[in-house]
N, C-alpha and C. Protein backbone atom coordinates (compact mmCIF):
# COMPACT_ATOMS: atom_id res chain seq x y z
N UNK A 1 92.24 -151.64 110.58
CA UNK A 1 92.62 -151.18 109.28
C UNK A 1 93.20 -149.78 109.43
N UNK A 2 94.35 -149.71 108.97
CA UNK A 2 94.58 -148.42 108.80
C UNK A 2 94.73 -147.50 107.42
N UNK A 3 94.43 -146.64 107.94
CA UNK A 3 93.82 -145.53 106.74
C UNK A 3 95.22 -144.36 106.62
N UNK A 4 95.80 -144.33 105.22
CA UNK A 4 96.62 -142.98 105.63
C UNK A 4 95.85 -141.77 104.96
N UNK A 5 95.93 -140.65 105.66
CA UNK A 5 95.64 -139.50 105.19
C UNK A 5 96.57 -138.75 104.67
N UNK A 6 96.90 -137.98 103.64
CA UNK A 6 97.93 -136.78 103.06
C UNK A 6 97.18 -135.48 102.59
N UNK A 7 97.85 -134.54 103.19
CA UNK A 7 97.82 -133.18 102.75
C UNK A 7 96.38 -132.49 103.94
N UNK A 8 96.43 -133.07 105.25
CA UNK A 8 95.43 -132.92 105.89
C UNK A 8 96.15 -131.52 106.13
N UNK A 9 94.89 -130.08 106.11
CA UNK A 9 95.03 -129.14 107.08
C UNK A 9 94.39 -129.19 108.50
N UNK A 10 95.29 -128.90 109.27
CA UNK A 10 94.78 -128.35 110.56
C UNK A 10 94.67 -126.98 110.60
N UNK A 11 93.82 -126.67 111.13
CA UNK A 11 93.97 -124.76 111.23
C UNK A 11 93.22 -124.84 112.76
N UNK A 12 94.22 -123.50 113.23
CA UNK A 12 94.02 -123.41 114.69
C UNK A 12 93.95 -121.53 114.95
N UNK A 13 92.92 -121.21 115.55
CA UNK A 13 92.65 -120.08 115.85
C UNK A 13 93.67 -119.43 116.57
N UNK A 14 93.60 -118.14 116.90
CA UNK A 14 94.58 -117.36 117.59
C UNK A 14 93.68 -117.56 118.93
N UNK A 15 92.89 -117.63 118.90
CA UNK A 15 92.06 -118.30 120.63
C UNK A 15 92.39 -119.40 121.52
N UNK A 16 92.68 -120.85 119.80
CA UNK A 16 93.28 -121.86 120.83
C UNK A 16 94.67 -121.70 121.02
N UNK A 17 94.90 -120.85 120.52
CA UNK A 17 96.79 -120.53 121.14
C UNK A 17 96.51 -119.93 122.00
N UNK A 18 95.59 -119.05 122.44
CA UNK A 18 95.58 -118.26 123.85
C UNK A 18 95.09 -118.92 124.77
N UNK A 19 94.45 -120.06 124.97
CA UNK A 19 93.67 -120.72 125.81
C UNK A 19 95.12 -121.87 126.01
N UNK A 20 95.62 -122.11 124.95
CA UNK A 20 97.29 -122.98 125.32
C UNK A 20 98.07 -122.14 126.19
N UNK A 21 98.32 -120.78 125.99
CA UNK A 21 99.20 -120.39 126.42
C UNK A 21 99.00 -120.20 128.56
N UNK A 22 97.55 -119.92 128.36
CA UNK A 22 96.88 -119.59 129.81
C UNK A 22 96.47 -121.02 130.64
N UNK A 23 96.68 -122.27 129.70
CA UNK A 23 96.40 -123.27 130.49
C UNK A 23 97.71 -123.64 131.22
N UNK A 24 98.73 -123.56 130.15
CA UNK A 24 100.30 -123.55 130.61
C UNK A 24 101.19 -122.92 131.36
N UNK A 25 100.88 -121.49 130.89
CA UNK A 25 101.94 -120.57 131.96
C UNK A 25 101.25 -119.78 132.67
N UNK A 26 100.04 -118.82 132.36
CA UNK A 26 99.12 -118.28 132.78
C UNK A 26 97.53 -118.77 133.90
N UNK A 27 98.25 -119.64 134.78
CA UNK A 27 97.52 -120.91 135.31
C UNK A 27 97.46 -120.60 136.90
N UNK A 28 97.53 -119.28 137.27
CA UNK A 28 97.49 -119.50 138.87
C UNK A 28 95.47 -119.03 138.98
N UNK A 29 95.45 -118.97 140.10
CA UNK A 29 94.34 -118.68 140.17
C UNK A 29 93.57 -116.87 139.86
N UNK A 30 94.64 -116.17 139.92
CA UNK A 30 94.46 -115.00 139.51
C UNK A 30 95.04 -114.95 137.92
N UNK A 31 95.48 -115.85 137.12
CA UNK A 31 95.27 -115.59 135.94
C UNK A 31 96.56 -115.19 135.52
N UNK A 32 97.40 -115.39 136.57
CA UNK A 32 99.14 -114.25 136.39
C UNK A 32 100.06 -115.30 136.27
N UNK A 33 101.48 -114.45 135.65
CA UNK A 33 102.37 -115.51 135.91
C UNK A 33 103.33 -114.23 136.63
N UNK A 34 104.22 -114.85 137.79
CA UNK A 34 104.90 -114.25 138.56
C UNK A 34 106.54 -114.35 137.87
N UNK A 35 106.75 -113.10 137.64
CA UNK A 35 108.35 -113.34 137.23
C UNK A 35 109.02 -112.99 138.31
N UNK A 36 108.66 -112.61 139.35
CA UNK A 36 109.36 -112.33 140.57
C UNK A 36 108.45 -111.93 141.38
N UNK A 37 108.26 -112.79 143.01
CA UNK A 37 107.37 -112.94 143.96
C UNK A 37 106.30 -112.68 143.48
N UNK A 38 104.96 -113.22 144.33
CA UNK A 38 103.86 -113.77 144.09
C UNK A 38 103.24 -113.43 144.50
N UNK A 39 102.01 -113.93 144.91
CA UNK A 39 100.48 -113.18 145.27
C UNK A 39 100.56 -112.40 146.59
N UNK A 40 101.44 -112.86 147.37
CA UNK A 40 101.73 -112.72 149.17
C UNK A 40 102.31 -111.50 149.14
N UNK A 41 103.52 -111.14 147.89
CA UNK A 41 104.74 -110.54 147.63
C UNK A 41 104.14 -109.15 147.84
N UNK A 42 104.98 -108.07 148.53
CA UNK A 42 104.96 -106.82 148.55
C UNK A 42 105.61 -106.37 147.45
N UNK A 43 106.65 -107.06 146.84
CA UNK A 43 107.75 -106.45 145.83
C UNK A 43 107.26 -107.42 144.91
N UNK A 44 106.68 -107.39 143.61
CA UNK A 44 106.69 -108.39 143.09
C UNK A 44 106.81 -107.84 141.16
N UNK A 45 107.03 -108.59 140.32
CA UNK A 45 106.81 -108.34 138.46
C UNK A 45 105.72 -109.69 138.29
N UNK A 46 104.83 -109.23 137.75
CA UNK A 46 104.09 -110.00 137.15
C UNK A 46 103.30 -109.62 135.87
N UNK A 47 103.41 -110.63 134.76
CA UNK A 47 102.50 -110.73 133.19
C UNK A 47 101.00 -111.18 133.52
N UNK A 48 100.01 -110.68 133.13
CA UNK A 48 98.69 -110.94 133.07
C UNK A 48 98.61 -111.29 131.33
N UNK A 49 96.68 -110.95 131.46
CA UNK A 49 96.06 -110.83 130.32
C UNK A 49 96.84 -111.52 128.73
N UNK A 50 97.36 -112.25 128.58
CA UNK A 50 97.71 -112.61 127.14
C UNK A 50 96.71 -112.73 126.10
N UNK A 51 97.38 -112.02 125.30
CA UNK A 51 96.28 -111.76 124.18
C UNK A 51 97.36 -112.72 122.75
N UNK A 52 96.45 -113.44 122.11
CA UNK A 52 97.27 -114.23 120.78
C UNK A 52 96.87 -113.23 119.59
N UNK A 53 97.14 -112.86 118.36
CA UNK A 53 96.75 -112.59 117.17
C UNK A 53 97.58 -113.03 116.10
N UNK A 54 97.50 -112.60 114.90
CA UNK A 54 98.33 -112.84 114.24
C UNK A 54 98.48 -111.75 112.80
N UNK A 55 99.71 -111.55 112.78
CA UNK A 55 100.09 -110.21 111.81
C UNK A 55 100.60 -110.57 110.29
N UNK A 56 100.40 -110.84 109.03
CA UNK A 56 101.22 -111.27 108.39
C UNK A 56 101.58 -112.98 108.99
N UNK A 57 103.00 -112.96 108.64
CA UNK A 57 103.18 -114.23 108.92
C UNK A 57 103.71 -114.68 110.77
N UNK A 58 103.51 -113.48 111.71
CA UNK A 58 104.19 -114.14 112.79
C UNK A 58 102.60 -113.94 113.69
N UNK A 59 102.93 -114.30 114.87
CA UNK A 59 101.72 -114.44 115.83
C UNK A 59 102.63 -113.90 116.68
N UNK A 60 101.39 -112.93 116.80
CA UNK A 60 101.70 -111.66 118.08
C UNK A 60 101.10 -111.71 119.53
N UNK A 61 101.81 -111.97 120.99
CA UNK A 61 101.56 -112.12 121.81
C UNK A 61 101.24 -110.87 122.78
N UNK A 62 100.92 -110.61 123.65
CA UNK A 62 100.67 -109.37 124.11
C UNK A 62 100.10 -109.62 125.79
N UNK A 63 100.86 -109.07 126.50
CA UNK A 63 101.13 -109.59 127.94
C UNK A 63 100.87 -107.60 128.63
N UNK A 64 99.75 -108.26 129.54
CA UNK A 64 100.06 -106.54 130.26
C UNK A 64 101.03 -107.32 131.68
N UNK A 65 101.77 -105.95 131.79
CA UNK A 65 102.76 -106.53 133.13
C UNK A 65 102.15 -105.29 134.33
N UNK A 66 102.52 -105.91 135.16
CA UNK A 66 102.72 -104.65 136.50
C UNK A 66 103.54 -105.10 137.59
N UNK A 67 104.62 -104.23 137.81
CA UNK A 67 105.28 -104.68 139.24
C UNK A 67 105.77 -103.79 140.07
N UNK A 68 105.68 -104.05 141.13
CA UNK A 68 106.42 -102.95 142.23
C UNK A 68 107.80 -103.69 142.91
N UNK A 69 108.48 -102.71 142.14
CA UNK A 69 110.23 -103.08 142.45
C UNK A 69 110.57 -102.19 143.05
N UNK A 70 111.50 -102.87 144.20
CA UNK A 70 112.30 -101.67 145.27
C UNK A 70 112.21 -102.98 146.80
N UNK A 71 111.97 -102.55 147.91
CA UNK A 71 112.93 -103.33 148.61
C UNK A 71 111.62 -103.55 149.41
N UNK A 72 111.52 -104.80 150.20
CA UNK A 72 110.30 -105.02 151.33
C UNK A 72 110.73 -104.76 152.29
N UNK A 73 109.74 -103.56 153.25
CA UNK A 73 109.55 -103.50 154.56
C UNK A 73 108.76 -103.05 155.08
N UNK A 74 108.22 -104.40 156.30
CA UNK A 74 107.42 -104.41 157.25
C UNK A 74 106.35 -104.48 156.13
N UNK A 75 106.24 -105.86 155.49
CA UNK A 75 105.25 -106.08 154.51
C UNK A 75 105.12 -104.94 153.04
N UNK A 76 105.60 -103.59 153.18
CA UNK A 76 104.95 -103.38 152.08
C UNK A 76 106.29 -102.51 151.30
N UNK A 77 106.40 -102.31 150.01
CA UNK A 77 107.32 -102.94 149.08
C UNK A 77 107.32 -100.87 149.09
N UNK A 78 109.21 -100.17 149.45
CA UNK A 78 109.15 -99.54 149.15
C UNK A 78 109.84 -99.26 147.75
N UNK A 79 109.29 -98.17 146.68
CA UNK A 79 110.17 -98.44 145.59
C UNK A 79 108.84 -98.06 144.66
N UNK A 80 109.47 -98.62 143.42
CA UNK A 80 108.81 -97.57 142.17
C UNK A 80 107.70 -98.86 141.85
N UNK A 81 106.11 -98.25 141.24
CA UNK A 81 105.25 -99.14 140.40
C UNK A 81 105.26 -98.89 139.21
N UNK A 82 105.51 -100.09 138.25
CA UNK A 82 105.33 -99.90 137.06
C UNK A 82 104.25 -100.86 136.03
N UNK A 83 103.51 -100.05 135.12
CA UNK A 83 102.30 -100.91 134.20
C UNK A 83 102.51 -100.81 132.55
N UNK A 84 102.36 -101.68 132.33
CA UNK A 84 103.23 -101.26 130.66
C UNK A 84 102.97 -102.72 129.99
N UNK A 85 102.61 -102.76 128.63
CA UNK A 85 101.88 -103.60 128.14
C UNK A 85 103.73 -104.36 126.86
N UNK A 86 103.64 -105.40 126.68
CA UNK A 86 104.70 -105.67 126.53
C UNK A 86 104.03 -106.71 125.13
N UNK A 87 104.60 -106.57 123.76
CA UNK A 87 104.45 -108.00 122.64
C UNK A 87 105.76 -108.61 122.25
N UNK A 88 105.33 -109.33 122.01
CA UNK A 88 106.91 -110.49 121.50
C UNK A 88 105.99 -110.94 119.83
N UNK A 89 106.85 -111.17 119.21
CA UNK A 89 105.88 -111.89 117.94
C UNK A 89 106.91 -112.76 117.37
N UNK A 90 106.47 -114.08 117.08
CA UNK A 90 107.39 -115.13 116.50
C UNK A 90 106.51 -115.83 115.11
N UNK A 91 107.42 -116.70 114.26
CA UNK A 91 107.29 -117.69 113.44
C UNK A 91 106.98 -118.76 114.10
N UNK A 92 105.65 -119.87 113.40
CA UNK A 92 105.49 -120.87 113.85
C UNK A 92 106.80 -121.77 113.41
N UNK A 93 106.50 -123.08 114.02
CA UNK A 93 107.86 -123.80 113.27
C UNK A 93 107.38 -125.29 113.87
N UNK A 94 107.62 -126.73 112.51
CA UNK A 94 107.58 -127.94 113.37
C UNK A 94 108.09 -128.34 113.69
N UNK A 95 108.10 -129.14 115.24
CA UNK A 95 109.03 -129.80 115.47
C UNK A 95 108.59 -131.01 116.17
N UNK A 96 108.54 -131.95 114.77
CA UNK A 96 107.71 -133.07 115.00
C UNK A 96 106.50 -133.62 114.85
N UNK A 97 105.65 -133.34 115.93
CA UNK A 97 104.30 -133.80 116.18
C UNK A 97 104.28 -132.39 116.76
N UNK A 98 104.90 -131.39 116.93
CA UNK A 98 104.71 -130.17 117.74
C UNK A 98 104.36 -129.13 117.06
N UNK A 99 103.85 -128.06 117.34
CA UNK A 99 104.10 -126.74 116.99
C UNK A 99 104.69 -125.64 117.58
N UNK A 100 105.54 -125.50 117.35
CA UNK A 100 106.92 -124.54 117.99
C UNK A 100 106.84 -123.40 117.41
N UNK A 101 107.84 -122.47 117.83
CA UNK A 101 107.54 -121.19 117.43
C UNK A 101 109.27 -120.86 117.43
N UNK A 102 109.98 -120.18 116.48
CA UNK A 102 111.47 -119.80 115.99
C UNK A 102 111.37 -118.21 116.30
N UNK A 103 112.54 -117.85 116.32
CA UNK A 103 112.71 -116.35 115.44
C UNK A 103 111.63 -115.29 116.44
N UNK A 104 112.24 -115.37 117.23
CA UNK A 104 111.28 -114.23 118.39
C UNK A 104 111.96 -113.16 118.54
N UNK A 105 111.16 -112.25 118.49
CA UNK A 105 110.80 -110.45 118.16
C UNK A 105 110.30 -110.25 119.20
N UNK A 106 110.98 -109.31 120.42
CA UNK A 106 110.51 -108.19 121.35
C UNK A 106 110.05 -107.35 120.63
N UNK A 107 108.31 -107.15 120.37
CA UNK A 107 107.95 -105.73 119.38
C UNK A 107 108.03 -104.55 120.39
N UNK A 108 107.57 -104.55 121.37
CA UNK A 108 107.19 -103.31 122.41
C UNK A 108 107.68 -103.74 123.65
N UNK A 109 108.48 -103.14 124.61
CA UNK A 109 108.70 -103.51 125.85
C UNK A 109 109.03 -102.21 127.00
N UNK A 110 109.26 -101.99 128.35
CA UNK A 110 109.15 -101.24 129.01
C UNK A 110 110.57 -100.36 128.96
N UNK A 111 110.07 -99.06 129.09
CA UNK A 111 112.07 -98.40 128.90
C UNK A 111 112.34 -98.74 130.27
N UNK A 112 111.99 -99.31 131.24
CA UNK A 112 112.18 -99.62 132.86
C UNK A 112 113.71 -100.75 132.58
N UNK A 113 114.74 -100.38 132.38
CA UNK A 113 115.35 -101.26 132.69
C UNK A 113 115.66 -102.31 133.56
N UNK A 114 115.28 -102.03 134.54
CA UNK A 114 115.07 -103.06 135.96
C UNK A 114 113.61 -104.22 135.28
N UNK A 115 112.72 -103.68 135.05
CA UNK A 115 111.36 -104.50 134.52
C UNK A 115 111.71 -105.06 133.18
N UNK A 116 112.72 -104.84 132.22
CA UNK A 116 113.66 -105.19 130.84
C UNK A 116 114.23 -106.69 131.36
N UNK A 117 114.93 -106.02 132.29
CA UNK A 117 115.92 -107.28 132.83
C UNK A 117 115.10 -108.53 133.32
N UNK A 118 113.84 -108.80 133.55
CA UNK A 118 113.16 -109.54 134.10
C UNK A 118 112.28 -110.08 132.53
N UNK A 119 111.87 -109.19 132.41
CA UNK A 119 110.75 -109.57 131.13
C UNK A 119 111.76 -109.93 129.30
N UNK A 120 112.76 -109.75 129.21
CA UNK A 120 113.67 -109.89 127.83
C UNK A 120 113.36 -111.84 128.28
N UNK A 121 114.23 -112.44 129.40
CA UNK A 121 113.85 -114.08 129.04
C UNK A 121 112.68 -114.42 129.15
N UNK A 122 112.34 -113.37 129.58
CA UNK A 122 110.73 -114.36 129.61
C UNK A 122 109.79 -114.16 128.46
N UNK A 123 109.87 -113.18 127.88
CA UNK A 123 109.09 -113.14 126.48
C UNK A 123 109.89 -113.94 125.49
N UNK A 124 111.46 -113.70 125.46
CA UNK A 124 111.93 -114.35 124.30
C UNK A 124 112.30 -116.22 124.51
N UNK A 125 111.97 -116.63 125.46
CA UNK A 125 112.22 -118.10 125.82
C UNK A 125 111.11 -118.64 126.40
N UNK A 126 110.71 -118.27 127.77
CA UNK A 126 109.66 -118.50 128.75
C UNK A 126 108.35 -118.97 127.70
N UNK A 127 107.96 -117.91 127.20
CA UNK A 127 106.61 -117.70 126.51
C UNK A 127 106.43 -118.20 125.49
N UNK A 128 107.29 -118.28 124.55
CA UNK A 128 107.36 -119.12 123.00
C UNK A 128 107.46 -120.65 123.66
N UNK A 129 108.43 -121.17 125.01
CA UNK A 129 108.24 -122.49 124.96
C UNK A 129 107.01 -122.88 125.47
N UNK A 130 106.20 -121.83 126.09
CA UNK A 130 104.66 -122.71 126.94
C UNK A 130 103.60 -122.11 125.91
N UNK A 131 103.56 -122.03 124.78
CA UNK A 131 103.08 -121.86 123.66
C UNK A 131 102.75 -122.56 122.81
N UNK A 132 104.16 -124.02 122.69
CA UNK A 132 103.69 -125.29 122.46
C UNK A 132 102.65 -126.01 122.06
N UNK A 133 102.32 -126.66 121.13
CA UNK A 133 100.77 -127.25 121.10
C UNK A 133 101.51 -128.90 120.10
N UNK A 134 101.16 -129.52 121.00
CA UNK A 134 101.34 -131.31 120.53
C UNK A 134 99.94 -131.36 119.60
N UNK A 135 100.49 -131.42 118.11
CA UNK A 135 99.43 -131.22 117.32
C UNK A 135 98.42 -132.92 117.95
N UNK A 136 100.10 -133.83 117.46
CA UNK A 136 98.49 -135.06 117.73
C UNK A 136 98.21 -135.21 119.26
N UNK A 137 98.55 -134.85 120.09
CA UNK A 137 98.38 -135.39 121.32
C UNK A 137 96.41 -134.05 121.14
N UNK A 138 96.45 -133.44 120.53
CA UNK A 138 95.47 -132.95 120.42
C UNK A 138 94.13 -133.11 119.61
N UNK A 139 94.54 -133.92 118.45
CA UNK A 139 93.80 -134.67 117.91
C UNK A 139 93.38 -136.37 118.42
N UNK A 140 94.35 -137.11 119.37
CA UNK A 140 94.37 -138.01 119.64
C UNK A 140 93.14 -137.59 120.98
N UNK A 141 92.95 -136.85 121.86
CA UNK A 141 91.60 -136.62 122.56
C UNK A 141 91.08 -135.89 122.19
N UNK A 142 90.98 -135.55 120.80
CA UNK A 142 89.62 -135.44 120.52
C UNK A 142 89.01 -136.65 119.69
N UNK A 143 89.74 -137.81 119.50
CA UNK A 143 89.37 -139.13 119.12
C UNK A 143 88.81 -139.94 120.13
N UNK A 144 89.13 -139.75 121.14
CA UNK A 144 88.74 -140.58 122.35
C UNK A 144 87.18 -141.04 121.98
N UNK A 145 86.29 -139.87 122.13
CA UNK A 145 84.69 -139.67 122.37
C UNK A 145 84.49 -140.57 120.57
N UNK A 146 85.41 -141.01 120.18
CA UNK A 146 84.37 -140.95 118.18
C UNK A 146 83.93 -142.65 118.43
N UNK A 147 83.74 -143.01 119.56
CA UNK A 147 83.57 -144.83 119.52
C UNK A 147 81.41 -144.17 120.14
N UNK A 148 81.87 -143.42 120.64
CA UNK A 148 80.09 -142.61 121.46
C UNK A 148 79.74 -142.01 120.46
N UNK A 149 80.71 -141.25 119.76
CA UNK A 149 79.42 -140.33 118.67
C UNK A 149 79.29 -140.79 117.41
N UNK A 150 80.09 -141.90 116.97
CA UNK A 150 80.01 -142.12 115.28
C UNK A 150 79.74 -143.81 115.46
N UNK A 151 80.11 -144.87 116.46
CA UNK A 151 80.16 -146.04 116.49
C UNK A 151 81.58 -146.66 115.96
N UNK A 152 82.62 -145.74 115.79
CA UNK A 152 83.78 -146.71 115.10
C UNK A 152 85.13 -145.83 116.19
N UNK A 153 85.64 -146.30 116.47
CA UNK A 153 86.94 -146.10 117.17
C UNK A 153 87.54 -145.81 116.39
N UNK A 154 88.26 -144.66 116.57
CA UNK A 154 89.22 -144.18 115.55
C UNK A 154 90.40 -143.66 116.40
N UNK A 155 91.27 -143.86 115.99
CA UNK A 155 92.67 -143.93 116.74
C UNK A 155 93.68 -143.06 115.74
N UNK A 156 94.77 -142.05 116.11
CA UNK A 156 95.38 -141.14 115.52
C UNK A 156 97.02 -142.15 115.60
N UNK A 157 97.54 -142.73 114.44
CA UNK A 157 98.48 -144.08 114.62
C UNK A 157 99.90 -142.64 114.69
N UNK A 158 99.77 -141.44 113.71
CA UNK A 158 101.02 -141.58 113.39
C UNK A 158 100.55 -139.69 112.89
N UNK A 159 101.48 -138.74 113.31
CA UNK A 159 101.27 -137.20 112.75
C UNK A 159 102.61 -136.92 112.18
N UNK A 160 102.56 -135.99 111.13
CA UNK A 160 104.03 -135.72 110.81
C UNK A 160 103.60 -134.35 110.04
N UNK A 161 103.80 -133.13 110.89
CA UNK A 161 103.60 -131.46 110.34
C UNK A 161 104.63 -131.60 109.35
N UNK A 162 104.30 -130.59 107.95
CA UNK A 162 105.07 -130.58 107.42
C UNK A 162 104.97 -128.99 107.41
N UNK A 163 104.48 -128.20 107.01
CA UNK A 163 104.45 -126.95 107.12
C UNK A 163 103.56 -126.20 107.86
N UNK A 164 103.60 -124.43 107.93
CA UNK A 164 102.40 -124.11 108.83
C UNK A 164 102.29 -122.62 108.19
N UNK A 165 101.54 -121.92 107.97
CA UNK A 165 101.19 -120.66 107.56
C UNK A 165 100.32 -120.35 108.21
N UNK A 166 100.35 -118.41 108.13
CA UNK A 166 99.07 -117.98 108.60
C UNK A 166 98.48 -117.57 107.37
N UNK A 167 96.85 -117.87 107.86
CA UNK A 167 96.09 -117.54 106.45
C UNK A 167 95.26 -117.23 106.69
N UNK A 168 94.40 -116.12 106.41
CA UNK A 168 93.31 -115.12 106.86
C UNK A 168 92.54 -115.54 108.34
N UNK A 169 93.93 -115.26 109.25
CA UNK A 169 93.72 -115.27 110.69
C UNK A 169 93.73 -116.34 111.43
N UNK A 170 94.02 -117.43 110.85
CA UNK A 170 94.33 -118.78 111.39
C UNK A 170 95.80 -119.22 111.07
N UNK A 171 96.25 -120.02 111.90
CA UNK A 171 97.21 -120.91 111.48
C UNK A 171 97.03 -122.23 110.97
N UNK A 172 97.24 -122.31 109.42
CA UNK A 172 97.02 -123.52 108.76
C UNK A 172 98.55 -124.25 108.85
N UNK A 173 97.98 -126.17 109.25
CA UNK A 173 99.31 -126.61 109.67
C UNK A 173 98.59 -127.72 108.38
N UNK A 174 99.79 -127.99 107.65
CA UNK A 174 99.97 -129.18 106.89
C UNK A 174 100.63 -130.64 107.58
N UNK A 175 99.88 -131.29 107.54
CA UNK A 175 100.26 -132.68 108.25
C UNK A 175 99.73 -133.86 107.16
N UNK A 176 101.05 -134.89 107.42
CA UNK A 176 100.50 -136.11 106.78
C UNK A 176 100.32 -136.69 108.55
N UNK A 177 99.41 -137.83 108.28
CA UNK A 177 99.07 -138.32 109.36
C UNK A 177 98.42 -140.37 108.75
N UNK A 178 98.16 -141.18 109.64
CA UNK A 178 97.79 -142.32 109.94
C UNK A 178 96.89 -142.86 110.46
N UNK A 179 95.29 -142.56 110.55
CA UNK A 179 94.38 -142.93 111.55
C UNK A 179 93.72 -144.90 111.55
N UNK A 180 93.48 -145.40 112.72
CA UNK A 180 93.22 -146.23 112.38
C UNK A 180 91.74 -146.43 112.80
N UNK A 181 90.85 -147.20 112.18
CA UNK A 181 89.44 -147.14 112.58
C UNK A 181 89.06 -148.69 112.89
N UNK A 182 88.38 -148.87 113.69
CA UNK A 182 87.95 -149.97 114.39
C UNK A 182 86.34 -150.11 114.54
């Protein structure tokens, strides 16, 4: 039998966007993402720490960077270090079954033009796309377990976001949706 639901909210913390964003791009074992050479690297740019919040209507990201740029030799990287905390802040947006993000804002970034040139695509493209969250592919496992905890199988047939706001610190997503129960 299927059941339709309308006017369901989802609301999603600024936590599970940060725990999306660190499962996705923020995924090495030190917690970093490398915009140029890597853990081995004498010369390397790399984003840590992402922090999610949300301001008004955009969600504010917040990346500390550090890199040592200049040239490798004999293993160790001569040239300038730089540490500087960097936000981007965007509009949610649907697209689909998705939650996407439009309209991205460099709020704060490094006057290092060399560390600019590396970090401008990656905050304004890189980071809004691994930000992503498949609303139903997220509700659909957390359906899995409802045949163990309630006795009825319930299955997510069909999601369709229609809008999304922030509202006293959450992101509320409007979805019609389709569940079926067994």
């Amino acid at each position: 039998m299927a059941v339709s639901a309308h006017a369901i909210e989802l609301k999603i913390s600024a936590d599970a966007l940060e725990r999306t964003l660190k499962q996705q791009l923020f995924n090495t074992p030190d917690g970093r993402y490398y915009l140029r050479g890597d853990a081995a690297s004498a010369c390397y740019v790399y984003a840590e720490k992402p922090h999610v919040s949300f301001k008004d209507d955009r969600i504010i990201v917040t990346v500390h960077t550090r890199s040592r740029v200049g040239a490798g030799l004999r293993g160790a990287c001569i040239g300038v270090g730089l540490t500087t905390d960097a936000d981007v802040s965007m509009l949610p947006e649907a697209e689909g079954e998705t939650i996407g993000f439009r309209d991205t804002h460099i709020d704060q970034l490094s006057t290092s033009k060399e560390l600019g040139f590396l970090l401008v695509p990656f905050l304004s493209r890189k980071l809004p796309q691994n930000m992503k969250v498949n609303a139903a592919d997220l509700l659909r496992q957390a359906l899995t377990k409802s045949g163990t905890s309630t006795g009825y199988m319930l299955a997510l047939e069909r999601l369709k976001i229609h809008s999304m706001l922030i509202e006293q610190g959450t992101l509320v997503v409007d979805v019609d949706g389709a569940v079926t129960v067994k």
